[in-house]
C-alpha atoms as a PDB file:
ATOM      1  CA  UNK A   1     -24.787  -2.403   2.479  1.00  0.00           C
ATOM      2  CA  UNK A   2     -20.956  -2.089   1.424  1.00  0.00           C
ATOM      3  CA  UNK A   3     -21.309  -5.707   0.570  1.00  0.00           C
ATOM      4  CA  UNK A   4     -23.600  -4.939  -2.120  1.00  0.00           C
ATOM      5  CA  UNK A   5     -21.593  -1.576  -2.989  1.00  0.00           C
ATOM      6  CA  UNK A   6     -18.839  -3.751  -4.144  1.00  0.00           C
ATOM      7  CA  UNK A   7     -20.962  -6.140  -5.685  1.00  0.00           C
ATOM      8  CA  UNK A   8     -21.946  -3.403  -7.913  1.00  0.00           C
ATOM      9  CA  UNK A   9     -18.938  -1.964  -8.052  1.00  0.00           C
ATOM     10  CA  UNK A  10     -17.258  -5.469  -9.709  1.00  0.00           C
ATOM     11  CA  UNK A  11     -19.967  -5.803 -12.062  1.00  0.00           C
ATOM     12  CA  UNK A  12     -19.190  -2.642 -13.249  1.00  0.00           C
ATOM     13  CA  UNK A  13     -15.966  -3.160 -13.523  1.00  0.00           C
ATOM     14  CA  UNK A  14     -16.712  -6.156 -15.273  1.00  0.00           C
ATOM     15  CA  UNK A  15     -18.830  -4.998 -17.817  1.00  0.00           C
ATOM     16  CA  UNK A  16     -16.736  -2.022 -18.419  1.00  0.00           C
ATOM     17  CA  UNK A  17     -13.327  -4.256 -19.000  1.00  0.00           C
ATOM     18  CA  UNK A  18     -14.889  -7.359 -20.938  1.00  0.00           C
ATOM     19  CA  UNK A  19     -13.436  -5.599 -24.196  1.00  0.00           C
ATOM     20  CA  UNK A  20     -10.214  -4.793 -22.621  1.00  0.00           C
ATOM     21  CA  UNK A  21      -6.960  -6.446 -24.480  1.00  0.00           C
ATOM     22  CA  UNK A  22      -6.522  -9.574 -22.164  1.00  0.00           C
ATOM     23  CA  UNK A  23      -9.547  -9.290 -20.157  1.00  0.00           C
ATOM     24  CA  UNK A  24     -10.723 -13.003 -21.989  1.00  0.00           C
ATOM     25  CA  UNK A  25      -7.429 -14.403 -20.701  1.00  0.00           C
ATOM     26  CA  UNK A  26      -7.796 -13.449 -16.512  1.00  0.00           C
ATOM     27  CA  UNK A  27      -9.904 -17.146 -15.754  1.00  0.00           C
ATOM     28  CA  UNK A  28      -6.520 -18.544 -17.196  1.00  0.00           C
ATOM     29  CA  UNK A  29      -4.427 -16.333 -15.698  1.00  0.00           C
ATOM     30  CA  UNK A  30      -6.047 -17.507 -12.441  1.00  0.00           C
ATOM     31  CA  UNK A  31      -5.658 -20.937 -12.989  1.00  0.00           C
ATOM     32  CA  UNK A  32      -1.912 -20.724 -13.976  1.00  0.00           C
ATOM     33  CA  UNK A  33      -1.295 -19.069 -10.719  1.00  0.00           C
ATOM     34  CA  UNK A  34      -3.214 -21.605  -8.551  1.00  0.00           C
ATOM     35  CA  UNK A  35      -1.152 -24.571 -10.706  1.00  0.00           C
ATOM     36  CA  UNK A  36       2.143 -22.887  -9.696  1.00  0.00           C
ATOM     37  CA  UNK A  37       1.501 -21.889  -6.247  1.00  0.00           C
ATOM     38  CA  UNK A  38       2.463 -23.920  -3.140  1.00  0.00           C
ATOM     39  CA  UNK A  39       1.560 -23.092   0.030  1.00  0.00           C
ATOM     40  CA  UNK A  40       4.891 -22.596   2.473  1.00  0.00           C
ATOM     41  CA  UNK A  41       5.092 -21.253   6.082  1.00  0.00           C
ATOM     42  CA  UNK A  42       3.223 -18.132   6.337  1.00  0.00           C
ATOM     43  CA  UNK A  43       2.517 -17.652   2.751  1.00  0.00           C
ATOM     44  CA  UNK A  44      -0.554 -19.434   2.118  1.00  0.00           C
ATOM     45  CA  UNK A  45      -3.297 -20.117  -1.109  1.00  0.00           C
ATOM     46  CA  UNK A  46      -5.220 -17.490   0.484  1.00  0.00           C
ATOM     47  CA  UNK A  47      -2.659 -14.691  -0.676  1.00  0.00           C
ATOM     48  CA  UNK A  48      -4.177 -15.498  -4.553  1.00  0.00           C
ATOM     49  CA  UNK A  49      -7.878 -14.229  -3.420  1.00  0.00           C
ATOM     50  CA  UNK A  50      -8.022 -10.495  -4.025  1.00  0.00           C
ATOM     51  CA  UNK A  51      -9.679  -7.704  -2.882  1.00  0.00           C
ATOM     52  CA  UNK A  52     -13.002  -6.558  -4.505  1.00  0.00           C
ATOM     53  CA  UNK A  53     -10.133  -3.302  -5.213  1.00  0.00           C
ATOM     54  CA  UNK A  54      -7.401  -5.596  -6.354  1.00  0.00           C
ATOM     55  CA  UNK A  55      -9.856  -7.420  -9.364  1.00  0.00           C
ATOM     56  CA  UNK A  56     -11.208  -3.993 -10.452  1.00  0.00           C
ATOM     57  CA  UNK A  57      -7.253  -2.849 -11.077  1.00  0.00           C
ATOM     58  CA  UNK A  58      -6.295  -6.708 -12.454  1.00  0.00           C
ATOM     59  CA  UNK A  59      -9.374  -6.214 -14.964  1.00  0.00           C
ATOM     60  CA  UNK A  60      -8.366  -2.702 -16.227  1.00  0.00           C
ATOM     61  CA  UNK A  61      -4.668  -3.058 -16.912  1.00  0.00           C
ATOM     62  CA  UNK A  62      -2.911  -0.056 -18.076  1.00  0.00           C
ATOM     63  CA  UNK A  63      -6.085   2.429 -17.207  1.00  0.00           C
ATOM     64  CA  UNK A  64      -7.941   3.016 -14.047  1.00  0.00           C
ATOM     65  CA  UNK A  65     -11.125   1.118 -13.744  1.00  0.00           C
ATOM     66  CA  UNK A  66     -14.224   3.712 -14.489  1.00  0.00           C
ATOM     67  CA  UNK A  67     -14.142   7.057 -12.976  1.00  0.00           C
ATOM     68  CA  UNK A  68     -17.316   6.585 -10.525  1.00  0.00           C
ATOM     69  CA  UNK A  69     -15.908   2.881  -9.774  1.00  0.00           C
ATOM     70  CA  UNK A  70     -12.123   4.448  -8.867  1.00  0.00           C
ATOM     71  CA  UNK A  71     -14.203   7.134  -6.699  1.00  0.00           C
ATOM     72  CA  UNK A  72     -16.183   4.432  -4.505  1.00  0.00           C
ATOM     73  CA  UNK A  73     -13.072   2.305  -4.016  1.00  0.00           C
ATOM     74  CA  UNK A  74     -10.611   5.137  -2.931  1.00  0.00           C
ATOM     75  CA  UNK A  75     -13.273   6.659  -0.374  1.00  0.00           C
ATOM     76  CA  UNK A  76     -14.233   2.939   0.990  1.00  0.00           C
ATOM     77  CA  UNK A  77     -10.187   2.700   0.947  1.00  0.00           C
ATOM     78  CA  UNK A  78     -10.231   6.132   3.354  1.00  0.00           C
ATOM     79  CA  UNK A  79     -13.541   5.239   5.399  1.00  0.00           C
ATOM     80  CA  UNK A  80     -11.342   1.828   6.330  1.00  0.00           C
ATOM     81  CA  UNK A  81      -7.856   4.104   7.260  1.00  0.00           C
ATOM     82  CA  UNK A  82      -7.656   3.533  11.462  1.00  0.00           C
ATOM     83  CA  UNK A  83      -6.095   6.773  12.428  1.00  0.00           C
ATOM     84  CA  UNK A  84      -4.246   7.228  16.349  1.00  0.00           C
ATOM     85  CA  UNK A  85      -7.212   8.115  18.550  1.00  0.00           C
ATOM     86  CA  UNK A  86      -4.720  10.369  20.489  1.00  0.00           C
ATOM     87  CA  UNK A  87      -3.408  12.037  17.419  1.00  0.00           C
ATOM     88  CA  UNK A  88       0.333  10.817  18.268  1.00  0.00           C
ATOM     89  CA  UNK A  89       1.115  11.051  14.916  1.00  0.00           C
ATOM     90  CA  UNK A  90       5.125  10.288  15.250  1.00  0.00           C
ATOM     91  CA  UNK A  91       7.306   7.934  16.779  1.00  0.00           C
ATOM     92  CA  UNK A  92      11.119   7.365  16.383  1.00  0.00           C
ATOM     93  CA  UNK A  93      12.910   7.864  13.583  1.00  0.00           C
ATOM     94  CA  UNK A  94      15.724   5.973  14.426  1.00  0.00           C
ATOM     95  CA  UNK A  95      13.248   2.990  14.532  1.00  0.00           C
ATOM     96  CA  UNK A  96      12.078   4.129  11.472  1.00  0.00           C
ATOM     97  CA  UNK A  97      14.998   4.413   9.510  1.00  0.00           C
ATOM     98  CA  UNK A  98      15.363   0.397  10.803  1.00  0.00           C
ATOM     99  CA  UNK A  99      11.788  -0.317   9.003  1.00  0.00           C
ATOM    100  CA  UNK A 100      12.000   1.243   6.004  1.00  0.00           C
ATOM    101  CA  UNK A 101      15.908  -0.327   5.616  1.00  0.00           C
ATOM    102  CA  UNK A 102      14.150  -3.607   6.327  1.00  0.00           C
ATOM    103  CA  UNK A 103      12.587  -6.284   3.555  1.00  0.00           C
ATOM    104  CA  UNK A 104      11.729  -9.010   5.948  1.00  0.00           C
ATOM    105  CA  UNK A 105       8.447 -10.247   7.078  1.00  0.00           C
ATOM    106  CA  UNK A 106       5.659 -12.422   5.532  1.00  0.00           C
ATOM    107  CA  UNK A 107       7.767 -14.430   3.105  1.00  0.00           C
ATOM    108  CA  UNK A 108       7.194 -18.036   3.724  1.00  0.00           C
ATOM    109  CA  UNK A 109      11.131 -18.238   4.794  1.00  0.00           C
ATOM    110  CA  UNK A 110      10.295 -15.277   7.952  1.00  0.00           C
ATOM    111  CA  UNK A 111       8.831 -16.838  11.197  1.00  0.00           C
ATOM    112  CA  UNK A 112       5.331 -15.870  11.517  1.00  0.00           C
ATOM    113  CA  UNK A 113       5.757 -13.754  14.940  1.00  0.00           C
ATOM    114  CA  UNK A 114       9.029 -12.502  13.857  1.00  0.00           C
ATOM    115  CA  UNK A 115       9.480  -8.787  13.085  1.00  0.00           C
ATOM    116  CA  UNK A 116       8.414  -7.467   9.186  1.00  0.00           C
ATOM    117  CA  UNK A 117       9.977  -4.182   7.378  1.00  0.00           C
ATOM    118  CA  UNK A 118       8.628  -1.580   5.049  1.00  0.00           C
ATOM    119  CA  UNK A 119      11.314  -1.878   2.369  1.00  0.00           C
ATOM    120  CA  UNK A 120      10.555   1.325   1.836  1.00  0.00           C
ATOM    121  CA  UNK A 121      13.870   2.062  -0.114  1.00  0.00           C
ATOM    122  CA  UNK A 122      12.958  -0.910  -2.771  1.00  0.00           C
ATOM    123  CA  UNK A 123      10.975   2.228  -4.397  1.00  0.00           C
ATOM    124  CA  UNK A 124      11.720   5.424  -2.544  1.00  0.00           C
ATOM    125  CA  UNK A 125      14.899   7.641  -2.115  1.00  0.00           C
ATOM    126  CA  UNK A 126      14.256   8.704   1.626  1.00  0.00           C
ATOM    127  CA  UNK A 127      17.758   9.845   2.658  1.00  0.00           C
ATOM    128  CA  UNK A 128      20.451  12.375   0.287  1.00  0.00           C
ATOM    129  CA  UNK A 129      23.641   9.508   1.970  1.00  0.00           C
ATOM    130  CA  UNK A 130      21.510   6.596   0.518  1.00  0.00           C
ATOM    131  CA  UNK A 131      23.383   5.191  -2.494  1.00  0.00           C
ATOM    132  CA  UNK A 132      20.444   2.538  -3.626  1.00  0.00           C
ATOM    133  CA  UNK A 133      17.208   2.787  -3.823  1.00  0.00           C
ATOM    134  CA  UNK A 134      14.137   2.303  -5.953  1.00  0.00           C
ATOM    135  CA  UNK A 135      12.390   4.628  -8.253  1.00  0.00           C
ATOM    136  CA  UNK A 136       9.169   2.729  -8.754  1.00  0.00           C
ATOM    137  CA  UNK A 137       7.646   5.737  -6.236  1.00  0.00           C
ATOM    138  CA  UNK A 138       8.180   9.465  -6.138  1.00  0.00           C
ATOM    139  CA  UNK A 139      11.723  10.755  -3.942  1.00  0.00           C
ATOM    140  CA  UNK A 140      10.896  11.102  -0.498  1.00  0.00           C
ATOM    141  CA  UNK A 141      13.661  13.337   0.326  1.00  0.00           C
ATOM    142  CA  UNK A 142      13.181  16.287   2.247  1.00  0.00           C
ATOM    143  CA  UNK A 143       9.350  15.309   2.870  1.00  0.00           C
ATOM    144  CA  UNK A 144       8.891  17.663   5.549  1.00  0.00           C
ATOM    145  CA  UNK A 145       9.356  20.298   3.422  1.00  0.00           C
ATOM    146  CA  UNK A 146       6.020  19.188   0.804  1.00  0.00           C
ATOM    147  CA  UNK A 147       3.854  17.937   3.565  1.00  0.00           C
ATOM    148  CA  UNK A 148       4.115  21.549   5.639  1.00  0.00           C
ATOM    149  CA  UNK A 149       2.594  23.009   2.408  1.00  0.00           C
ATOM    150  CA  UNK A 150      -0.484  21.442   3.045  1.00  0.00           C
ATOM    151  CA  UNK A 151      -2.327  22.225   6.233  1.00  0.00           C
ATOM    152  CA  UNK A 152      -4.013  18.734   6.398  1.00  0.00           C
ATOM    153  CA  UNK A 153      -0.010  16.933   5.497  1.00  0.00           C
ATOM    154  CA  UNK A 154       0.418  14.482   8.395  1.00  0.00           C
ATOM    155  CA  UNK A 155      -2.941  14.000   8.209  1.00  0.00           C
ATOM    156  CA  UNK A 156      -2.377  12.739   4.418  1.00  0.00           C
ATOM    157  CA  UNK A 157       0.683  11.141   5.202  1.00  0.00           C
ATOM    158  CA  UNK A 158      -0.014   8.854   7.759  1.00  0.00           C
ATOM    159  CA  UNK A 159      -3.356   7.978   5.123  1.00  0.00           C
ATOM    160  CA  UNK A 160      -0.800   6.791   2.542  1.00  0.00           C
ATOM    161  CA  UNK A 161       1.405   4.915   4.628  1.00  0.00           C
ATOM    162  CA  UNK A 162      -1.808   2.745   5.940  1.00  0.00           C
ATOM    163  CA  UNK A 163      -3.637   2.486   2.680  1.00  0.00           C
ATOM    164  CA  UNK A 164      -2.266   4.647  -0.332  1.00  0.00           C
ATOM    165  CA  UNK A 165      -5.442   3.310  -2.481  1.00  0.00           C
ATOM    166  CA  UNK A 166      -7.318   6.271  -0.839  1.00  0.00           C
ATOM    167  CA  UNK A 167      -5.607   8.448  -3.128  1.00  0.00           C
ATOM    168  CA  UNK A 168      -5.127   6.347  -5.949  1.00  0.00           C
ATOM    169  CA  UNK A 169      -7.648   3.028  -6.386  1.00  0.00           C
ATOM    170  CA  UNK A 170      -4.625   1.154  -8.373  1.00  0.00           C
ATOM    171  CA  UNK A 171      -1.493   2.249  -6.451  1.00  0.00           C
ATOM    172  CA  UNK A 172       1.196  -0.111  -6.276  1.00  0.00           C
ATOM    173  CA  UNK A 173       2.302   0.968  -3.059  1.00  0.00           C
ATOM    174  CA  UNK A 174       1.373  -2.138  -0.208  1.00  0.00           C
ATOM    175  CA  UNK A 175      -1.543  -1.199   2.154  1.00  0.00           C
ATOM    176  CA  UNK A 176       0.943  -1.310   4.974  1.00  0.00           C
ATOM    177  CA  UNK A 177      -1.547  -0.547   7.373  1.00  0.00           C
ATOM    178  CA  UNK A 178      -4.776  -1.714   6.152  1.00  0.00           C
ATOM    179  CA  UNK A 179      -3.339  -5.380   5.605  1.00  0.00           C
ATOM    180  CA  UNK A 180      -1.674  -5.579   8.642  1.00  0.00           C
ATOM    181  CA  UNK A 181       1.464  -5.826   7.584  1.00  0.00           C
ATOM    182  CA  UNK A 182       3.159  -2.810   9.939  1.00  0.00           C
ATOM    183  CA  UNK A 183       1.626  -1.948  13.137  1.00  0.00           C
ATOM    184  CA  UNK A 184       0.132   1.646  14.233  1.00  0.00           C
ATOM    185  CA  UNK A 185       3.464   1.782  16.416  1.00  0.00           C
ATOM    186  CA  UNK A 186       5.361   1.269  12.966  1.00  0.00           C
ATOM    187  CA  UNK A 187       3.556   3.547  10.951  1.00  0.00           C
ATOM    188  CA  UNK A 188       4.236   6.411  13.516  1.00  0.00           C
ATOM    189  CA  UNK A 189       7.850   5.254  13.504  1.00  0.00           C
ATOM    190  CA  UNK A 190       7.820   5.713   9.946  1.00  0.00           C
ATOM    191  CA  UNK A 191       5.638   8.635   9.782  1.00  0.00           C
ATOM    192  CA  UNK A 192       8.542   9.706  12.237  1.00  0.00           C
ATOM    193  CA  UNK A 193      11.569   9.305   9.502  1.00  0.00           C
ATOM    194  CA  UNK A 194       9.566  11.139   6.933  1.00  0.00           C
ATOM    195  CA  UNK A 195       8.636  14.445   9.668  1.00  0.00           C
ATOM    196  CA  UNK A 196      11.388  14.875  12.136  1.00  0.00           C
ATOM    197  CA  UNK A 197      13.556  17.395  11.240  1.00  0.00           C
ATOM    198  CA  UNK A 198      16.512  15.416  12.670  1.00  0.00           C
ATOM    199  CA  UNK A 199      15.437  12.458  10.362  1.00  0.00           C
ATOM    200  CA  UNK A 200      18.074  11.868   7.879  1.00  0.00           C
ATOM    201  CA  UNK A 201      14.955  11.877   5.046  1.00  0.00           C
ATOM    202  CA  UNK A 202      15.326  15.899   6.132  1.00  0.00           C
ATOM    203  CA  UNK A 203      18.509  16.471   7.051  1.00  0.00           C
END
């Protein structure tokens, strides 16, 4: 049944876009990426197929793709989130702090079994000592503080960290958990660094 969902879903999406600015020009597009990518290590051609999610963003650039297509994808995005079945939401910080600092991981140059990073800092301020960091996402600093406003926070938290699409279809932010690119064990590391009041994202 969810395989025909998103079969709908992308011919909706599809029909919806064909006017878009550029929409005419995504069949090149493809092919242009396909001519210049070369398969190395880890990274292979299978990193150009997207997601039924990832075409309905790529076909509605600049806008999200129509309201009760963005609706279907973000709750197919939260029916797919794997949450702890012991509710042991947090881990280390310290280890935490090491994973967000951390870019590695899944480039064709990183050996397959070795460990992988969040790079969390390439678009967040976490810490109020950290003298670079991205701005492509919203300052993380002081998180405990926003997520104890909401009574379902850690909840939400650990949702973003595995798969922020729940929230928003066309986030940029990687589906750390719902790709596999961080383990549970990570996630509650990380979820760790953004809750523990002795994390230095709080202190």
């Amino acid at each position: 049944m969810r395989a025909r969902h998103f079969a709908v879903w992308t011919l909706l999406v599809l029909a919806a876009c064909a006017a878009a600015p550029g929409a005419g020009d995504s069949s090149q597009t493809e092919e242009a990426l396909r001519a210049s990518f070369r398969a190395r290590g880890q990274a292979g051609l299978d990193r150009l197929q997207q997601t039924p999610l990832q075409r309905a963003c790529s076909l509605a650039p600049g806008q999200d793709p129509p309201g009760e297509v963005r609706k279907r994808l973000e709750q197919d995005a939260l029916e797919r989130v794997q949450f702890p079945p012991d509710e042991h939401w947090l881990g280390d910080w310290r280890r935490g702090e090491k994973i967000a600092q951390s870019g590695v991981g899944l480039q064709f140059s990183d050996p397959p079994d070795g460990a992988r990073g969040g790079n969390c800092y390439a678009c967040h301020q976490l810490s109020g000592s950290e003298i670079a960091f991205g701005t492509i996402g919203p300052s993380l600093y002081r998180y405990r503080e926003r997520a104890e406003r909401n009574p379902d926070g850690v909840r939400r938290t650990w949702i973003r960290i595995w798969n922020a699409h729940a929230f928003n279809a066309c986030s940029t932010m990687p589906r750390f958990g719902d790709a596999g690119i961080l383990t549970a064990d990570q996630i509650r590391d990380l979820m760790a660094l953004l809750l523990d009041p002795q994390s230095p994202v709080n202190r």
